[in-house]
Protein backbone atom coordinates (compact mmCIF):
# COMPACT_ATOMS: atom_id res chain seq x y z
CA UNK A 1 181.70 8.43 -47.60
CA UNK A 2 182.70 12.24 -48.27
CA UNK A 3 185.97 13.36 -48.88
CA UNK A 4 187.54 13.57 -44.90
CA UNK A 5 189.52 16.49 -45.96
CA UNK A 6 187.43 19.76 -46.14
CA UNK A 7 189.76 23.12 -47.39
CA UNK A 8 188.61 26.18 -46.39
CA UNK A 9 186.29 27.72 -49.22
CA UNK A 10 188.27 31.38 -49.12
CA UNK A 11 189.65 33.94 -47.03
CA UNK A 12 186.49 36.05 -45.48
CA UNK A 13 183.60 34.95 -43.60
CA UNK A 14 182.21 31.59 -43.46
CA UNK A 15 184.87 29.32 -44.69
CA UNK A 16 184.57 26.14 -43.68
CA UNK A 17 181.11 24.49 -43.09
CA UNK A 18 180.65 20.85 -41.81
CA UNK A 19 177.26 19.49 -41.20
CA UNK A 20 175.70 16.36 -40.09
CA UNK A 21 174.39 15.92 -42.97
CA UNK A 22 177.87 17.22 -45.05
CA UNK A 23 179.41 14.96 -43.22
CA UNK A 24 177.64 11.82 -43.60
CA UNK A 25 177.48 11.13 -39.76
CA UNK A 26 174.96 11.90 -36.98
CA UNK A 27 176.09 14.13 -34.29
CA UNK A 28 179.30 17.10 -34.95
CA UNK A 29 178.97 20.34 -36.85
CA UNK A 30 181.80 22.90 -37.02
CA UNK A 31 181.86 26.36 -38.80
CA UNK A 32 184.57 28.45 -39.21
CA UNK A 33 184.24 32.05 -40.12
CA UNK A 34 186.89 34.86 -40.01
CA UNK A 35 185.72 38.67 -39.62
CA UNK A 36 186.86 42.16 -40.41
CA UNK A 37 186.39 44.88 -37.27
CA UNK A 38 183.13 45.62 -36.91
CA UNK A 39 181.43 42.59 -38.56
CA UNK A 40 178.80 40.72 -36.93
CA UNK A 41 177.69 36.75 -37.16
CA UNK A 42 175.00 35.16 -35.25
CA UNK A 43 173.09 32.09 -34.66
CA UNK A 44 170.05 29.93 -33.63
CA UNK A 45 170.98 26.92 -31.79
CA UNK A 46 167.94 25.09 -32.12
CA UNK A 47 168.04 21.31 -30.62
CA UNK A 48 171.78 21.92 -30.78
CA UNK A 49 174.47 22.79 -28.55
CA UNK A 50 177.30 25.22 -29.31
CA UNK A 51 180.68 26.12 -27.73
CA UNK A 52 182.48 29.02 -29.70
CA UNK A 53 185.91 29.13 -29.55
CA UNK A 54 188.39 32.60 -30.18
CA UNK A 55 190.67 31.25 -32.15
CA UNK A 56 192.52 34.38 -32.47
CA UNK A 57 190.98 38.13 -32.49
CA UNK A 58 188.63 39.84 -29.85
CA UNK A 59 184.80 40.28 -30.61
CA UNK A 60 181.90 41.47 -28.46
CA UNK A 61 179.26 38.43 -27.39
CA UNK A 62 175.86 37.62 -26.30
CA UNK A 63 173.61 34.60 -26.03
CA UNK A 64 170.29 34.90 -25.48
CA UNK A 65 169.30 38.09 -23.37
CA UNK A 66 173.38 38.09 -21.37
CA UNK A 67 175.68 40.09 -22.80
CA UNK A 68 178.85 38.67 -22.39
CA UNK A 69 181.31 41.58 -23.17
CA UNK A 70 184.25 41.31 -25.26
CA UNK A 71 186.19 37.77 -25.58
CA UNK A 72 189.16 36.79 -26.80
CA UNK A 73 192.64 37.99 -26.93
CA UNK A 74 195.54 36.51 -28.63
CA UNK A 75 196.24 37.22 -32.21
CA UNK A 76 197.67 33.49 -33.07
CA UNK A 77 196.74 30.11 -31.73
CA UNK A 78 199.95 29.46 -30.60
CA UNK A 79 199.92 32.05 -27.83
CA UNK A 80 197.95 30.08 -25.14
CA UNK A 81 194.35 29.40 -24.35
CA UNK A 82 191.70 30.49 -26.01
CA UNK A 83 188.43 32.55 -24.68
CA UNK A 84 185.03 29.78 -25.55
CA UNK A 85 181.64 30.37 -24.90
CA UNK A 86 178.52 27.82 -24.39
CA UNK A 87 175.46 28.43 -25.50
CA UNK A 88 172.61 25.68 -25.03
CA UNK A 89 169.95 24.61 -27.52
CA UNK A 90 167.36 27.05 -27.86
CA UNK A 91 169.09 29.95 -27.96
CA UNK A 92 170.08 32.93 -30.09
CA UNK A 93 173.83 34.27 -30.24
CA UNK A 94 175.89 36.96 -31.82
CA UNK A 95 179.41 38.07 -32.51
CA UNK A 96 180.79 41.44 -33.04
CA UNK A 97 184.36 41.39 -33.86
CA UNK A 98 186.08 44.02 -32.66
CA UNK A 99 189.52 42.96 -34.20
CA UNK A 100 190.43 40.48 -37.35
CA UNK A 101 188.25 37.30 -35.68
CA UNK A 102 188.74 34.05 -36.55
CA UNK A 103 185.53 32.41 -34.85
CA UNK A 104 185.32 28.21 -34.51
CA UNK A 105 181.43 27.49 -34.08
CA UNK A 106 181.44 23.92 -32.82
CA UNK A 107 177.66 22.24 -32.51
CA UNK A 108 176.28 18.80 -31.48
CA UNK A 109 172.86 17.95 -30.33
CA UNK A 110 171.65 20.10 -27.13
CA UNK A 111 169.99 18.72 -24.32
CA UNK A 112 169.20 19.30 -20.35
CA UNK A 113 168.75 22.77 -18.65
CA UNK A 114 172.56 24.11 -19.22
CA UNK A 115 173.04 27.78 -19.12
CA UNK A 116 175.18 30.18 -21.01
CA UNK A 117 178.71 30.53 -19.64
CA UNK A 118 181.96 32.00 -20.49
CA UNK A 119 185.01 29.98 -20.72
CA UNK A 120 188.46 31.49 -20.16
CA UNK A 121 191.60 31.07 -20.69
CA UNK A 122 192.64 28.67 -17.44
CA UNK A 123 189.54 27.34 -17.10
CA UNK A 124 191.25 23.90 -17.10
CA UNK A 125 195.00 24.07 -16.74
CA UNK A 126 197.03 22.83 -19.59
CA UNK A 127 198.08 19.57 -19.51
CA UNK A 128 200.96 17.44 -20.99
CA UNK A 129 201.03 14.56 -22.75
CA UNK A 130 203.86 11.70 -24.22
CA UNK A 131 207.06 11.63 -23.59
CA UNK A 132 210.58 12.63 -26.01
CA UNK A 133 208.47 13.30 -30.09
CA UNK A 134 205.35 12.27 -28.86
CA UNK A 135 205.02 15.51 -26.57
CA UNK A 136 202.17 17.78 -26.76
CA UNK A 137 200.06 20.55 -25.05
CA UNK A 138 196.82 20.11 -24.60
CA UNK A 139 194.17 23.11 -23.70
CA UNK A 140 190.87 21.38 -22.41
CA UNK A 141 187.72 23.44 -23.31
CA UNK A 142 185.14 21.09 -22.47
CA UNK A 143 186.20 18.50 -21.08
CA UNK A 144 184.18 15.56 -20.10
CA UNK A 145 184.83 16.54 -16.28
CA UNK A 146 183.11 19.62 -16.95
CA UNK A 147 179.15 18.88 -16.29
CA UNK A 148 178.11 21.69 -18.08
CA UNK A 149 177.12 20.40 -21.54
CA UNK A 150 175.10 17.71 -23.09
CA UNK A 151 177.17 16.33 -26.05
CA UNK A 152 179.50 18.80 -26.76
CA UNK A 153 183.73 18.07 -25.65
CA UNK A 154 186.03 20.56 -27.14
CA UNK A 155 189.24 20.11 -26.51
CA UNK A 156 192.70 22.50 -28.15
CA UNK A 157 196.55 20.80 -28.80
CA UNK A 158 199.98 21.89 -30.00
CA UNK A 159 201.93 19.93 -31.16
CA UNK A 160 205.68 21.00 -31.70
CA UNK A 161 207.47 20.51 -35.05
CA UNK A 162 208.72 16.90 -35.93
CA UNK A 163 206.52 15.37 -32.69
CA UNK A 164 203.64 12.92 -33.85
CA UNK A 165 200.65 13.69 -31.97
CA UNK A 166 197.19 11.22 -31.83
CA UNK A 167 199.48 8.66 -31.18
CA UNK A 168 199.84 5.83 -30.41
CA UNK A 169 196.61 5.65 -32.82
CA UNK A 170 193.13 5.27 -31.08
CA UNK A 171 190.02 4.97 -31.73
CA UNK A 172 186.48 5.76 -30.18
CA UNK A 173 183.91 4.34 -32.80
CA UNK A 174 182.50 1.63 -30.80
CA UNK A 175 179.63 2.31 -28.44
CA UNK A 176 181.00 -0.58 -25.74
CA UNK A 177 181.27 1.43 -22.63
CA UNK A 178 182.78 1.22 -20.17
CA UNK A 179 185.79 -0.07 -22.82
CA UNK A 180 185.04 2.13 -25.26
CA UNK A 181 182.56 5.15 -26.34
CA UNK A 182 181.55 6.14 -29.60
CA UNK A 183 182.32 9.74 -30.86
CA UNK A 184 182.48 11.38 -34.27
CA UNK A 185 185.14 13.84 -34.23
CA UNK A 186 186.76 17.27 -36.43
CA UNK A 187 189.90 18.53 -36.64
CA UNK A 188 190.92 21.51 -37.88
CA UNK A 189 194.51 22.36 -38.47
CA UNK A 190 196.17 25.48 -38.08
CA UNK A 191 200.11 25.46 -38.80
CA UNK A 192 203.34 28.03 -37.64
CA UNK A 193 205.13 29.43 -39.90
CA UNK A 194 201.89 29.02 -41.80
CA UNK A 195 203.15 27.97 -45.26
CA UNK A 196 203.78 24.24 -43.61
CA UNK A 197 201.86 21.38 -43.43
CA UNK A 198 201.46 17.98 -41.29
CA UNK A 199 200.18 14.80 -42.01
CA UNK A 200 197.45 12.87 -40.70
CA UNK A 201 196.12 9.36 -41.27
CA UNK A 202 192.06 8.07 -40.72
CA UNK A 203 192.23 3.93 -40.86
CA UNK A 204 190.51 0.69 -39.26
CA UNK A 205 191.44 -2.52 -38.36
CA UNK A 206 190.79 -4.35 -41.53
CA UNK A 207 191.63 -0.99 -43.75
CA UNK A 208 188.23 -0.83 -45.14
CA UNK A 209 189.09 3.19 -44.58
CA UNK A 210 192.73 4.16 -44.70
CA UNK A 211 193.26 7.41 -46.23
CA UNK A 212 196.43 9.63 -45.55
CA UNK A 213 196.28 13.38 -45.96
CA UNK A 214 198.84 16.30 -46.22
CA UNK A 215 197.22 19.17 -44.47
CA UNK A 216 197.60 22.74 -44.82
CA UNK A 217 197.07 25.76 -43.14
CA UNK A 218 193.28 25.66 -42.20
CA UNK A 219 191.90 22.26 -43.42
CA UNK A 220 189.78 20.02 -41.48
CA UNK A 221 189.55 16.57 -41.46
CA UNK A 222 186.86 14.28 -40.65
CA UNK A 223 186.76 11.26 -38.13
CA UNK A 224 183.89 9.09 -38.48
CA UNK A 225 186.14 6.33 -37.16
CA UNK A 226 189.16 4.54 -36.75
CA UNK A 227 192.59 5.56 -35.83
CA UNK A 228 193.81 8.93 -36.41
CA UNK A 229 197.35 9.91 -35.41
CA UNK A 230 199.22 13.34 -36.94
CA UNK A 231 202.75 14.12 -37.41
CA UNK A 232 204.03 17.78 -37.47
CA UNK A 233 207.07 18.40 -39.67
CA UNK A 234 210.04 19.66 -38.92
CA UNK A 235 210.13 23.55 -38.09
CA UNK A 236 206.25 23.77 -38.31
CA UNK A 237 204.07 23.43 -34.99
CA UNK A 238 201.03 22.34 -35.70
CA UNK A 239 197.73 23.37 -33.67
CA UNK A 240 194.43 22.04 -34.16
CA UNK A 241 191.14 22.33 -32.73
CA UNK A 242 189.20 18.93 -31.47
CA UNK A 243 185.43 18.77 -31.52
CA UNK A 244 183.65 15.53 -30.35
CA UNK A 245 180.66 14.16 -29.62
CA UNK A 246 178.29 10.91 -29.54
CA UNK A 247 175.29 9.28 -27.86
CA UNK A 248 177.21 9.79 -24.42
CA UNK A 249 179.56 12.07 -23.73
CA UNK A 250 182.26 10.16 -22.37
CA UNK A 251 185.71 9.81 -24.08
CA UNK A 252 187.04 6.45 -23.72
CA UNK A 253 189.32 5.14 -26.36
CA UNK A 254 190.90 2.34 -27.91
CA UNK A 255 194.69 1.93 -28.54
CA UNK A 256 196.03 -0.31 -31.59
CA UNK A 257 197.10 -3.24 -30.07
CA UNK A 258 199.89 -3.89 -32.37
CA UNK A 259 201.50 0.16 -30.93
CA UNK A 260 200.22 -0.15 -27.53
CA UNK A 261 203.76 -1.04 -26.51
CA UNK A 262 205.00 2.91 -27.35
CA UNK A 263 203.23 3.74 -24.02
CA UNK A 264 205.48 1.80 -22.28
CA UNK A 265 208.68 2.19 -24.25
């Protein structure tokens, strides 16, 4: 199994690159590239779906023949919701930043007749979750309510310094709806003041995988399966971007039995 925590590979354009086949799984991809004004990526889409996600910065967009103006807005991803945009399989895309642009490109396989479509901030209103150090703030992006995507859920969270977040631990790694869907997931970590770090755990039932990772500013870990909570330290906030997807695109998980009574405490 590959390493499940991927560093950033530098500073300047693409910087993080997770593929299928990188990743030893079947259905996520996530890029990550950060621009200089007036710097351009694009894309093919090909049997995949993408959502791209502003992380911070502004940059000029268009998929396929639309031109979609200029996205994005705030300059940290603490700040509030980001801009996204959906592109389905099949189609060509580019990125102009017009600002420093720190770009997520989140793929899984396309399907259907979906159309381009800008998301912004509000789309979905933020939403709240746990109670006392389990609080967090979640920013849906697509959301499996939202229709308009094959595979692809995309979903933001903060969570505040010294909360735990993930947690209790779940799971999703068992195709058993209606208890339970299967989907392969990403995270990738962004942290305020940025010189902190958080921690995050990937384990199963019978600890055939149980690995425990400090993260840093940027990193993203893998989630082929099991539980994976995260804990925020003390004076940092940490943010990080979700990407999921599976054979259906339904997100019903599975709580550890033996912490299931946290969501009653």
């Amino acid at each position: 199994m590959p390493n499940l925590k991927v560093k950033p590979s530098g500073t300047h354009g693409r910087v993080t690159h997770v593929t299928p086949e990188s990743a030893g799984w079947t259905y996520v991809g996530f890029d990550l590239h950060r621009m200089k004004p007036g710097e351009t990526v694009s894309g093919e889409t090909g049997d995949r779906e993408v959502c791209l996600v502003w992380v911070t910065g502004k940059g000029k967009a268009s998929a396929g023949t639309k031109d979609f103006g200029t996205l994005g807005g705030r300059m940290n991803p603490f700040e509030g919701a980001p801009h996204a945009l959906y592109i389905p399989m099949e189609s060509t895309w580019s990125v102009t930043a017009e600002t420093d642009l720190e770009l997520a490109v989140c793929s899984a396989p396309g399907g259907g007749t979906y159309q381009a479509k800008a998301i912004p901030p509000g789309t979905h209103p933020q939403v709240t979750r746990g109670k006392g150090t389990n609080v967090r703030y979640v920013n849906n992006i697509m959301p499996e309510d939202d229709s308009s995507a094959h595979s692809l859920l995309v979903v933001e969270v903060i969570t505040p310094g010294g909360h735990t977040s993930s947690y209790p631990p779940h799971k999703h790694d068992q195709d058993d709806l209606p208890n339970e869907s299967f989907l392969e997931e990403t995270y990738y970590h962004r942290l305020n003041p940025p010189q902190g770090f958080a921690f995050q755990r990937v384990y199963t039932d019978d600890r055939s995988l149980d690995e425990a990772m400090a993260l840093e500013d940027g990193d993203v870990t893998l989630v082929p399966k099991g539980y994976h909570p995260c804990a925020a330290c003390h004076g940092y906030d940490l943010y990080y971007l979700n990407v999921m997807a599976g054979p259906q695109r339904i997100w019903k998980f599975h709580n550890a039995a033996e912490h299931e009574w946290l969501l009653k405490a």
